[in-house]
C-alpha atoms as a PDB file:
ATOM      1  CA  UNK A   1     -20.815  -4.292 -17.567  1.00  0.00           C
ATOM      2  CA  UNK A   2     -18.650  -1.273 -18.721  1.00  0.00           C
ATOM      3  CA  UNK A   3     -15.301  -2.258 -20.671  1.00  0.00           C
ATOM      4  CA  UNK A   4     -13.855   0.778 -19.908  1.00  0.00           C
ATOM      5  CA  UNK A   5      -9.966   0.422 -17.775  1.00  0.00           C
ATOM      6  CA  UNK A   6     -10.453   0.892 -13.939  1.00  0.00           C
ATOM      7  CA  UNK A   7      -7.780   2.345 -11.434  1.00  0.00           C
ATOM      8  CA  UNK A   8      -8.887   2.171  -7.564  1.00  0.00           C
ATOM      9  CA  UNK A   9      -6.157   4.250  -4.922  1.00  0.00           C
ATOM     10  CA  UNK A  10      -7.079   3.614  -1.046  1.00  0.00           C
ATOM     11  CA  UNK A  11      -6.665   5.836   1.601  1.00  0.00           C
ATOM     12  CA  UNK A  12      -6.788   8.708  -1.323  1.00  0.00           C
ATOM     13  CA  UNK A  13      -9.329  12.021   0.661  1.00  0.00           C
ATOM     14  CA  UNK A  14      -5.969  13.344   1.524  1.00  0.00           C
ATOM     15  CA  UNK A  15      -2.014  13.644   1.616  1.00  0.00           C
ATOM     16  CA  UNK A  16       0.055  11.189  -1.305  1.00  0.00           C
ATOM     17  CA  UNK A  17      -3.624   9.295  -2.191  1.00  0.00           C
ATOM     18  CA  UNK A  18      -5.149  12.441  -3.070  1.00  0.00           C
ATOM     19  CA  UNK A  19      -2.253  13.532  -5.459  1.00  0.00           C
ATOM     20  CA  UNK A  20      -1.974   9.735  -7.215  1.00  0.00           C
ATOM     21  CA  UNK A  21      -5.896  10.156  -7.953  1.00  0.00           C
ATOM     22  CA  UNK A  22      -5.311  13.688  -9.408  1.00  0.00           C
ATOM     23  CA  UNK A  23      -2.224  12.762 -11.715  1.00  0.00           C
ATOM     24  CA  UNK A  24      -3.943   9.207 -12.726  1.00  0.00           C
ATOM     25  CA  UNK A  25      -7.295  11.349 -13.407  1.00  0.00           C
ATOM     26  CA  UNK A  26      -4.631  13.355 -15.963  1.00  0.00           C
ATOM     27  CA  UNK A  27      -2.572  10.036 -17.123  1.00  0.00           C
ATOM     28  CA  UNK A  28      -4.539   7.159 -16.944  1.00  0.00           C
ATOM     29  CA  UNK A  29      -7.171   6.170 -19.634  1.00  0.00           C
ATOM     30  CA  UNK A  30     -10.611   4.784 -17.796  1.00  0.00           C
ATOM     31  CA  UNK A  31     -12.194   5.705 -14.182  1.00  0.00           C
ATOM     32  CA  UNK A  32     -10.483   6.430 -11.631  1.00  0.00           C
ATOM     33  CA  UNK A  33     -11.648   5.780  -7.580  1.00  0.00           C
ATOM     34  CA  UNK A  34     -10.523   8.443  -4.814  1.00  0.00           C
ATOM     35  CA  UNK A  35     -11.402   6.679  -1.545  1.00  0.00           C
ATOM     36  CA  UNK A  36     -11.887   7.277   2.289  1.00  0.00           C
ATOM     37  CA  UNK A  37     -12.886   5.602   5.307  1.00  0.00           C
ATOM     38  CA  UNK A  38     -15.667   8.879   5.074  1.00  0.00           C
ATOM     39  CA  UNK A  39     -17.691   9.475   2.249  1.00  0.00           C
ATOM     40  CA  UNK A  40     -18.464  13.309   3.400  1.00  0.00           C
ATOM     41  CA  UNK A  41     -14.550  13.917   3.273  1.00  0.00           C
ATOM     42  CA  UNK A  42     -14.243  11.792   0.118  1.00  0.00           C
ATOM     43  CA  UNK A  43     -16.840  13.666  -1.634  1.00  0.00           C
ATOM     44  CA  UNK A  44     -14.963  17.042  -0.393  1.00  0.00           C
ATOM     45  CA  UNK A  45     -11.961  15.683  -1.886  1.00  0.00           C
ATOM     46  CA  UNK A  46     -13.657  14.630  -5.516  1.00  0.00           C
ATOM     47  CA  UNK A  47     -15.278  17.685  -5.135  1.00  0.00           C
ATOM     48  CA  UNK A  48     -11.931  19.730  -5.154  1.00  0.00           C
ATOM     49  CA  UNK A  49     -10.652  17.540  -8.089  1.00  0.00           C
ATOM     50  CA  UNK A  50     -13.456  18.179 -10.307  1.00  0.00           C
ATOM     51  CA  UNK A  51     -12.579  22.247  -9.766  1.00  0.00           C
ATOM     52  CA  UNK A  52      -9.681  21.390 -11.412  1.00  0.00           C
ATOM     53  CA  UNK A  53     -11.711  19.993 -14.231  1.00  0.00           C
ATOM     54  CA  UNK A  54     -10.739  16.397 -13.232  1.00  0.00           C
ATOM     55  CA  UNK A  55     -13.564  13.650 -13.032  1.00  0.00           C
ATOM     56  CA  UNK A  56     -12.219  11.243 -10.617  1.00  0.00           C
ATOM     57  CA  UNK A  57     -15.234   8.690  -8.968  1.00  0.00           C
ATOM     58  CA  UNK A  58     -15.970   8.173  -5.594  1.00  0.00           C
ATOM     59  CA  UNK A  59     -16.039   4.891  -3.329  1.00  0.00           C
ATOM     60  CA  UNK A  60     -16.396   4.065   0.475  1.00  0.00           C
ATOM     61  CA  UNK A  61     -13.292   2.174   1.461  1.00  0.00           C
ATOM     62  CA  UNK A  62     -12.089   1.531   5.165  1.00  0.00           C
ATOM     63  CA  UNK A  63      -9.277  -1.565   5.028  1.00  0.00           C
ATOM     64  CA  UNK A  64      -9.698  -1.838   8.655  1.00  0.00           C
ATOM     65  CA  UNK A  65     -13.737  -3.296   7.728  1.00  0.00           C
ATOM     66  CA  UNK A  66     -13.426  -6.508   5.862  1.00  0.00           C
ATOM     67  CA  UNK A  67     -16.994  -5.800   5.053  1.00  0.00           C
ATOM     68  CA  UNK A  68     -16.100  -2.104   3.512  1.00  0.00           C
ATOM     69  CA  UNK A  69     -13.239  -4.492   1.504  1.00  0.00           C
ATOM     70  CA  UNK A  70     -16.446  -6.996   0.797  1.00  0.00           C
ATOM     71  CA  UNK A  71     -18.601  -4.437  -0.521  1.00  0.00           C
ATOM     72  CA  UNK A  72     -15.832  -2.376  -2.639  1.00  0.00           C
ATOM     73  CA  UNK A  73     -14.528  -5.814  -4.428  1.00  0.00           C
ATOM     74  CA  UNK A  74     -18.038  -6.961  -5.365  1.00  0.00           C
ATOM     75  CA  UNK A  75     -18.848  -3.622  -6.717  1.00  0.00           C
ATOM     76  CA  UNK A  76     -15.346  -3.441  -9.124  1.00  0.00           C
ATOM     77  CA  UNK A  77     -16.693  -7.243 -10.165  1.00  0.00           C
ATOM     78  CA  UNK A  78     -19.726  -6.244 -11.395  1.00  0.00           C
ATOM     79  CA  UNK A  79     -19.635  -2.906 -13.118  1.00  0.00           C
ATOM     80  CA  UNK A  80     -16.130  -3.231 -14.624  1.00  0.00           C
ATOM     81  CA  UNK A  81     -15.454  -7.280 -14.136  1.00  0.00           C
ATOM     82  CA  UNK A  82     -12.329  -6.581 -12.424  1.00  0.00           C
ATOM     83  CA  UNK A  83      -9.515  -4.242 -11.672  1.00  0.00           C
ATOM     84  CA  UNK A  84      -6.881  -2.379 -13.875  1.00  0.00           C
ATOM     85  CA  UNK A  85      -4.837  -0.891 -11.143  1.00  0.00           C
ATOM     86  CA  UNK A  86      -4.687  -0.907  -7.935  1.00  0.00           C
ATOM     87  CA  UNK A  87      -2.390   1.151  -5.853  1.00  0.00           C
ATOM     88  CA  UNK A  88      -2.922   0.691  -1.557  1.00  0.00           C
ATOM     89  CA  UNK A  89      -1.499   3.754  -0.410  1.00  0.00           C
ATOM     90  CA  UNK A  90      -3.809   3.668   2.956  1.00  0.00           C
ATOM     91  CA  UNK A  91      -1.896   3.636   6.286  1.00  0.00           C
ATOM     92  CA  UNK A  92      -1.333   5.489   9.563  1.00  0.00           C
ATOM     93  CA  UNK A  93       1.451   6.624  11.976  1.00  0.00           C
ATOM     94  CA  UNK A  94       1.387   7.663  15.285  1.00  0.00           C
ATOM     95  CA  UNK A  95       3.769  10.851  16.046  1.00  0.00           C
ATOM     96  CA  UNK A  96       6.852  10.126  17.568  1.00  0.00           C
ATOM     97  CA  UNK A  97       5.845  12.633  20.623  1.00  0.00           C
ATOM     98  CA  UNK A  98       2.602  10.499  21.038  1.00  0.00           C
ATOM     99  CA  UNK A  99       1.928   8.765  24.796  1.00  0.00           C
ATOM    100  CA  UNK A 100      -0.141   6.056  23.359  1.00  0.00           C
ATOM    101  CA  UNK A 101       1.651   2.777  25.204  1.00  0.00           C
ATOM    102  CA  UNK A 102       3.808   1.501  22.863  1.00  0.00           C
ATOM    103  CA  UNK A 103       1.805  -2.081  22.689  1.00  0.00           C
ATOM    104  CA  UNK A 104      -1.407  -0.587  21.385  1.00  0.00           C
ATOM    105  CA  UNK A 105       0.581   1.905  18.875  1.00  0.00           C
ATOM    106  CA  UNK A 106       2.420  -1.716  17.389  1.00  0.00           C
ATOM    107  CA  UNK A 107      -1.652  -3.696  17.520  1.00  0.00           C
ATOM    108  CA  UNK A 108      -3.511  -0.510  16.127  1.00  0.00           C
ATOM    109  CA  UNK A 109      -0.513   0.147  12.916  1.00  0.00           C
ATOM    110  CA  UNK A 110      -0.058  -3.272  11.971  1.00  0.00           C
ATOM    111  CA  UNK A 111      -3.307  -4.023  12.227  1.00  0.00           C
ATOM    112  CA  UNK A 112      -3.872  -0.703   9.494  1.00  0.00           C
ATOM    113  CA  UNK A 113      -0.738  -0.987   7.593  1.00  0.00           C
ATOM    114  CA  UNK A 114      -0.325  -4.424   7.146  1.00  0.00           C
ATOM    115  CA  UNK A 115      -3.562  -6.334   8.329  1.00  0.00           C
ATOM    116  CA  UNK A 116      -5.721  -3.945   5.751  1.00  0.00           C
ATOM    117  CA  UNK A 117      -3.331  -3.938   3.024  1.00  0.00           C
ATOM    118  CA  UNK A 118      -3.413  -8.014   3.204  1.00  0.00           C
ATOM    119  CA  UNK A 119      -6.694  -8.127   3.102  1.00  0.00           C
ATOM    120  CA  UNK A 120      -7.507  -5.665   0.374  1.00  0.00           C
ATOM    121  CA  UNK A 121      -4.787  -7.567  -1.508  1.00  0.00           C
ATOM    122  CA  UNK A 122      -6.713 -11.150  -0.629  1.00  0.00           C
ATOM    123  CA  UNK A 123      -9.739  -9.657  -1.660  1.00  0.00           C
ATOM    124  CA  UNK A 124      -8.608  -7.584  -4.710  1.00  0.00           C
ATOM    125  CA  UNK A 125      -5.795  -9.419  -6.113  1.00  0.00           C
ATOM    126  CA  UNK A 126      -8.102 -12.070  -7.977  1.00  0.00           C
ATOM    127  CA  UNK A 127     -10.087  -9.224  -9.600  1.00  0.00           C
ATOM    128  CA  UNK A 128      -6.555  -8.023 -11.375  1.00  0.00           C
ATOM    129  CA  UNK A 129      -7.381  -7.914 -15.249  1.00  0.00           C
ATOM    130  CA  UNK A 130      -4.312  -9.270 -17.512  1.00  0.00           C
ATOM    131  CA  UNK A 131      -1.549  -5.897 -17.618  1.00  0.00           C
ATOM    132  CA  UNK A 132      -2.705  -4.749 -14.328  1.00  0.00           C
ATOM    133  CA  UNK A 133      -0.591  -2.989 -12.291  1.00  0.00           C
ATOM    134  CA  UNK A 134       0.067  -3.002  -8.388  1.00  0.00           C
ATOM    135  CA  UNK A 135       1.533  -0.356  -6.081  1.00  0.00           C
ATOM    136  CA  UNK A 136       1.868  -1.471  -2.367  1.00  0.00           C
ATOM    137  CA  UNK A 137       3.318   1.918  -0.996  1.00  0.00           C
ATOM    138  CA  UNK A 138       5.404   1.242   1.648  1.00  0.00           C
ATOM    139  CA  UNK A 139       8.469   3.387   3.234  1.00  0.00           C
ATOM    140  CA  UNK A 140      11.975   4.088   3.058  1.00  0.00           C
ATOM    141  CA  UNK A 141      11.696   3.462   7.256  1.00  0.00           C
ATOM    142  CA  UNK A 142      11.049  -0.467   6.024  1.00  0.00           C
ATOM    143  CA  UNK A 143      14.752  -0.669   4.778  1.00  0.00           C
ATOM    144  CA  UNK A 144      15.862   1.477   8.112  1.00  0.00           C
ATOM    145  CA  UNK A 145      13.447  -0.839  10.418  1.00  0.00           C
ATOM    146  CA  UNK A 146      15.539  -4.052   8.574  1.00  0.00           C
ATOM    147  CA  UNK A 147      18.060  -2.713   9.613  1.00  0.00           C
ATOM    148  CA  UNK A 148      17.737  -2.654  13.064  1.00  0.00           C
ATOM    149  CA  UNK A 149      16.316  -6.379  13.536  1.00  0.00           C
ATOM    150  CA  UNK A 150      18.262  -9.032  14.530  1.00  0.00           C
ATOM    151  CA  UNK A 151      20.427 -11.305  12.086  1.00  0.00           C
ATOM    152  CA  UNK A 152      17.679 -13.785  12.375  1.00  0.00           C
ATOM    153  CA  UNK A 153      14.801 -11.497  11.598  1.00  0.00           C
ATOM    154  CA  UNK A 154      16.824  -9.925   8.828  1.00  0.00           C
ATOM    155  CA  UNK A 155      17.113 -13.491   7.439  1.00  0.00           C
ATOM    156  CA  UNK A 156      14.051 -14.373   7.365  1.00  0.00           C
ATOM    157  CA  UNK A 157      12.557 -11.346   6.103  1.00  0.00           C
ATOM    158  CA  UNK A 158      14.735 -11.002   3.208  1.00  0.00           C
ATOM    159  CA  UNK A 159      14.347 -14.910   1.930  1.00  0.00           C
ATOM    160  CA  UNK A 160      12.958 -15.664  -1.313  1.00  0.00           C
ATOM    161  CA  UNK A 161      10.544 -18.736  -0.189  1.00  0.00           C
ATOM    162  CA  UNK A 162       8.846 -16.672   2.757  1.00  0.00           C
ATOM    163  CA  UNK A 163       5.235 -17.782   2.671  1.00  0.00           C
ATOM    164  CA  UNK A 164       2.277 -15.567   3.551  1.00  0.00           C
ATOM    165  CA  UNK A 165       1.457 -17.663   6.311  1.00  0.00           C
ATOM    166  CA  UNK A 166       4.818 -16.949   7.639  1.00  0.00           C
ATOM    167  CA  UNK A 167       4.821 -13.792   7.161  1.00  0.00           C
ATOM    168  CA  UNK A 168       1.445 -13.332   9.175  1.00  0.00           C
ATOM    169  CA  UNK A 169       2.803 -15.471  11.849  1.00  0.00           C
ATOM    170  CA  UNK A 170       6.063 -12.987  12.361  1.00  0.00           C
ATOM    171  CA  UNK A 171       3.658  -9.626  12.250  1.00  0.00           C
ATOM    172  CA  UNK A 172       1.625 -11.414  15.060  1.00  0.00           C
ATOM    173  CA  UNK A 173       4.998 -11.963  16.912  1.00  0.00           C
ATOM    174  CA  UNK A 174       5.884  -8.852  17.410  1.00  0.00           C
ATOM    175  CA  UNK A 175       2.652  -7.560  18.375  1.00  0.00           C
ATOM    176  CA  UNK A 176       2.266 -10.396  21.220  1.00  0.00           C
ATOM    177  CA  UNK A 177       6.138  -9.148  22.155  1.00  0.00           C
ATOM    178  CA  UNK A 178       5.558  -5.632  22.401  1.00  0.00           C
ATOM    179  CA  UNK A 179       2.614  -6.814  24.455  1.00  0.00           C
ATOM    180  CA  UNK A 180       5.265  -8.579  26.841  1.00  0.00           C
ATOM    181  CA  UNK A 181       8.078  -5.926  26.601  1.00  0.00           C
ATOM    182  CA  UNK A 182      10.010  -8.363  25.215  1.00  0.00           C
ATOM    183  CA  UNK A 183      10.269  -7.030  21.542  1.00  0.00           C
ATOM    184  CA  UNK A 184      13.537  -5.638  21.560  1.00  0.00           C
ATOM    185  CA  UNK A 185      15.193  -8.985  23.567  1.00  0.00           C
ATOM    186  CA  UNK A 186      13.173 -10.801  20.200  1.00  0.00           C
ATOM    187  CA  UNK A 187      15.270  -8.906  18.117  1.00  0.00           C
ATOM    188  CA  UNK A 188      12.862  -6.504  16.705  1.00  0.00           C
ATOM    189  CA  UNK A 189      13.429  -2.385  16.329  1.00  0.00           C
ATOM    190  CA  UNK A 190      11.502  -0.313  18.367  1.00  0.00           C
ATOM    191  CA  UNK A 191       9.579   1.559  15.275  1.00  0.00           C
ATOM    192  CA  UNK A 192       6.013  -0.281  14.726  1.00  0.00           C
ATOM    193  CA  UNK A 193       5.855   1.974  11.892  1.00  0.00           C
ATOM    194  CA  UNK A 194       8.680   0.780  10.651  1.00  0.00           C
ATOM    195  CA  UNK A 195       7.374  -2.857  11.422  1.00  0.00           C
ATOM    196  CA  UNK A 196       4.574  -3.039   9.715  1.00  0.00           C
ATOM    197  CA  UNK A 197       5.876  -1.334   6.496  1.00  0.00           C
ATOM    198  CA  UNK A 198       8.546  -4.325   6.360  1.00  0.00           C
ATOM    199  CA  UNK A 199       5.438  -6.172   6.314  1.00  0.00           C
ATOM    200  CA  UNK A 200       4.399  -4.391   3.214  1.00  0.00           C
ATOM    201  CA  UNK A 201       7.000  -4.482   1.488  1.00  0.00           C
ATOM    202  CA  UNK A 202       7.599  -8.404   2.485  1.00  0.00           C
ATOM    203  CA  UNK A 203       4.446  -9.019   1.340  1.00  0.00           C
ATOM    204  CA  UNK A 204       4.596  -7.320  -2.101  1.00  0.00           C
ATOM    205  CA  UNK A 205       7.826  -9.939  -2.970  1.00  0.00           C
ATOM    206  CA  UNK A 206       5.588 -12.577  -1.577  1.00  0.00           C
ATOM    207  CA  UNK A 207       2.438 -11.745  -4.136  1.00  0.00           C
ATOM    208  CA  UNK A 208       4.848 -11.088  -6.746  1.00  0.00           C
ATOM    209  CA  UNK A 209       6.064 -14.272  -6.807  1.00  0.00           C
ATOM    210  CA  UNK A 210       2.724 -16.107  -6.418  1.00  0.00           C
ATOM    211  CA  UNK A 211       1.851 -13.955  -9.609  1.00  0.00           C
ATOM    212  CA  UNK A 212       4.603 -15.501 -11.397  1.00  0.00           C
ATOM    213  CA  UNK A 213       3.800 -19.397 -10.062  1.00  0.00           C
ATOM    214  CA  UNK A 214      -0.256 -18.662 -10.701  1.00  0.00           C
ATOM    215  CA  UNK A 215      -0.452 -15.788 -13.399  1.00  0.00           C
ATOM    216  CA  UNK A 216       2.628 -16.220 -15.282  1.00  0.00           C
ATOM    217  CA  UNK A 217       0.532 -15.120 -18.889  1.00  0.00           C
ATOM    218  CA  UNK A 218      -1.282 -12.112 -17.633  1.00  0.00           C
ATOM    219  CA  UNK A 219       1.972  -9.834 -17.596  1.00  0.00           C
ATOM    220  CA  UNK A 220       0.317  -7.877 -14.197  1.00  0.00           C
ATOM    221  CA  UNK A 221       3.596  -6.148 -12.247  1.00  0.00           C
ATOM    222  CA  UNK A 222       3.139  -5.767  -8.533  1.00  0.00           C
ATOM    223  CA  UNK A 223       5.751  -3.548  -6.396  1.00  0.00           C
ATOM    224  CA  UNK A 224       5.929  -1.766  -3.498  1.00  0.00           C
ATOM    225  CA  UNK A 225       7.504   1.694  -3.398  1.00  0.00           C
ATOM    226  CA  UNK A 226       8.797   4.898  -1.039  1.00  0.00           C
ATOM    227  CA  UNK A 227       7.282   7.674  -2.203  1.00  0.00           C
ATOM    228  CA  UNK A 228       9.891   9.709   0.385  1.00  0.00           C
ATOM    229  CA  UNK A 229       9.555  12.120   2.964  1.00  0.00           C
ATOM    230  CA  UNK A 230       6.513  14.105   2.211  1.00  0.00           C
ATOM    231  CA  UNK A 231       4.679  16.921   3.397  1.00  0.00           C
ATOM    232  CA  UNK A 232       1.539  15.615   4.998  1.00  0.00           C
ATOM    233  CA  UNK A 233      -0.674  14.980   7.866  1.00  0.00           C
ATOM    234  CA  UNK A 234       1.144  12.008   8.588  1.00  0.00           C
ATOM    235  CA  UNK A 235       4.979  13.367   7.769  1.00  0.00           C
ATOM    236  CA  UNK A 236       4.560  16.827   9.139  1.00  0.00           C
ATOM    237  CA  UNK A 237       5.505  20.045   7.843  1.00  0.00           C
ATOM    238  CA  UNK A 238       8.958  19.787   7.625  1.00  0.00           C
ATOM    239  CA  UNK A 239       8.632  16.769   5.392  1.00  0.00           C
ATOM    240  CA  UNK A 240      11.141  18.031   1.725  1.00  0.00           C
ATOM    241  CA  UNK A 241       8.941  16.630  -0.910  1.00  0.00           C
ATOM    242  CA  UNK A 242       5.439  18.050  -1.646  1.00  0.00           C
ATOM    243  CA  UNK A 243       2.525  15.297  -1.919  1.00  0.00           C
ATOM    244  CA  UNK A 244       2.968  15.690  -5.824  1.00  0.00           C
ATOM    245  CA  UNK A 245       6.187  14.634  -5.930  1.00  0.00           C
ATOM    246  CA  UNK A 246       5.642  11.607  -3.398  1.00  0.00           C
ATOM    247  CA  UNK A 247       3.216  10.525  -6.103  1.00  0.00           C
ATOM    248  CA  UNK A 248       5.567  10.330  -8.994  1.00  0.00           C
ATOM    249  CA  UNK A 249       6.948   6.849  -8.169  1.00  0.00           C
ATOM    250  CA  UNK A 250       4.233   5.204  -7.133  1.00  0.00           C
ATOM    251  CA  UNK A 251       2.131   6.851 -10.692  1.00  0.00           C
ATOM    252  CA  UNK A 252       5.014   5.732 -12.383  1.00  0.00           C
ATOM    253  CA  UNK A 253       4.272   1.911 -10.924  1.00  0.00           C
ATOM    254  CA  UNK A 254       0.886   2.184 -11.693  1.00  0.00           C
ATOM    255  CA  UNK A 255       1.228   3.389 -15.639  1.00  0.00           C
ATOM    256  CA  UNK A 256       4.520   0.868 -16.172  1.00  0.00           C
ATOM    257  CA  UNK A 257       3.528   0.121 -19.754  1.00  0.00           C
ATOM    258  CA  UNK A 258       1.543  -3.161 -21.463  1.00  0.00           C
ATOM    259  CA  UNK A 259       4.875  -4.380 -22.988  1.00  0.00           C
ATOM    260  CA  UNK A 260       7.139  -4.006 -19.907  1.00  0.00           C
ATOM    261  CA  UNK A 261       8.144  -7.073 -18.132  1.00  0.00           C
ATOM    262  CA  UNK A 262       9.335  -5.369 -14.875  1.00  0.00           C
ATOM    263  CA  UNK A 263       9.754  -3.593 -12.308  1.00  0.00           C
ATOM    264  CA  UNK A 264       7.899  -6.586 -10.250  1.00  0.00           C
ATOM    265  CA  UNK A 265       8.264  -7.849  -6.986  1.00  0.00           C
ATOM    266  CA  UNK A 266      10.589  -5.299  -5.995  1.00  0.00           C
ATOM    267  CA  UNK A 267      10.887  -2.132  -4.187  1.00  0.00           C
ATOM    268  CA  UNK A 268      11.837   1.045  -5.457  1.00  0.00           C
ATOM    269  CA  UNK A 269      12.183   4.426  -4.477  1.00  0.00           C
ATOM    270  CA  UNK A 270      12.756   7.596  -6.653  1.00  0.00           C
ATOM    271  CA  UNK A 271      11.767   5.124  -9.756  1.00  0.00           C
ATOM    272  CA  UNK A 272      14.696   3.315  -9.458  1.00  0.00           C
ATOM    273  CA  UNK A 273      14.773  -0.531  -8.049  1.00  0.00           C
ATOM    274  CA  UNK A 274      16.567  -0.933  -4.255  1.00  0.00           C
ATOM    275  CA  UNK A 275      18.218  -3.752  -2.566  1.00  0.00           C
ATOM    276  CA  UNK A 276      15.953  -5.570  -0.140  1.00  0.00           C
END
């Protein structure tokens, strides 16, 4: 079994993944995982990092395949007997101009954004070594989409004794009500981007805080972060920020040093902690 640190980033062939492998590659001391749902394109994208004189490793990941999940977790168990840092920067978004009924674009994000993310997390979360580090990157559009849901909603999203269960249990809700056209009457926003990054960022407090009640000795800080408006397949062109400098916050998350005893459970944008 190797002793030597381990740093996995999903969703990473492309976009903000691909620049947190590169500057971890530079910054952080052990291997480093790029992964993609496709090894050909994940190969082409350690390929292009190893030009650069970088040696990042590759892995087959897909969050929406618990067995992909299965597969990548027992792997990390037995060649490095756990995890240093993890940061789940995989997601999608449909474009706003897109005709996909708004129903399937909720069921097919959430079940992405937030479904994958838990279950990496579930998966994952037990391999964290002691002074691990997690990044749940979620969005700016999370605070926005909070915003915009009812008083009750709001409530219940923001508490501080929000279970998992009941968080799972409000992310099905608003599938079944975009299902029934009745998600805006339920008090949700009409963003399922938005949606399921609330669920992100919801759930990041919510593992924080089982860290603390389970974990308490092994100092491991867990956050969720905006990385901004970025310039990527996802964003568009006209996104301000390049993909290297949506990476800064979330590296920063990830390298947060041995003897620091936060940022955790919180989200932050532009390295700096925000209200939830």
């Amino acid at each position: 079994m190797s002793s030597v640190p381990v740093a996995v980033v999903t969703g990473s062939n492309k976009g903000i993944g691909f620049a947190i492998v590169r500057d971890l590659c530079k910054q952080f001391k052990g291997d480093v995982y790029l992964t993609a749902r496709d090894p050909a394109r994940g190969q082409e994208a350690v390929a292009k990092l190893q030009e650069e004189g970088l040696h990042p490793l590759f892995h087959q990941l897909d969050i929406d395949d618990l067995q992909s999940i299965k597969a990548l977790r027992d792997f990390l168990k037995e060649k490095y007997g756990g995890l240093n840092v993890l940061v789940n920067n995989a997601g999608i978004a449909f474009k706003v101009s897109d005709r996909t009924p708004f129903a399937v674009q909720a069921e097919v994000t959430l079940k992405t954004n937030f479904f994958g993310t838990r279950n990496i997390c579930t998966e994952l979360l037990p391999l964290m070594k002691p002074y691990g580090r997690v990044v749940n990157v979620s969005s700016m559009v999370s605070v926005s989409a909070l915003g915009n849901c009812s008083q009750e909603l709001q409530k219940k999203f923001r508490s501080d004794t929000i279970t998992e269960d009941e968080l799972v249990e409000l992310m099905n809700k608003f599938v079944e009500d975009t299902k029934k056209s009745v998600h805006e009457k339920e008090g949700w926003p009409n963003t399922a981007y938005g949606v399921s990054k609330i669920g992100v960022t919801v759930l990041s407090r919510i593992q924080a805080r089982m860290l603390n009640e389970k974990r308490k000795g092994d100092h491991i800080l867990l956050n969720a972060c905006c990385p901004g408006w970025v310039r990527t397949d996802m964003a568009g062109p006209k996104a301000p920020k390049s993909p290297e400098e949506g990476a800064e916050t979330p590296v920063y998350l990830a390298l947060l040093p041995p003897n620091a005893d936060g940022p955790h459970g919180q989200f932050v944008s532009e390295k700096t902690v925000r209200t939830w």
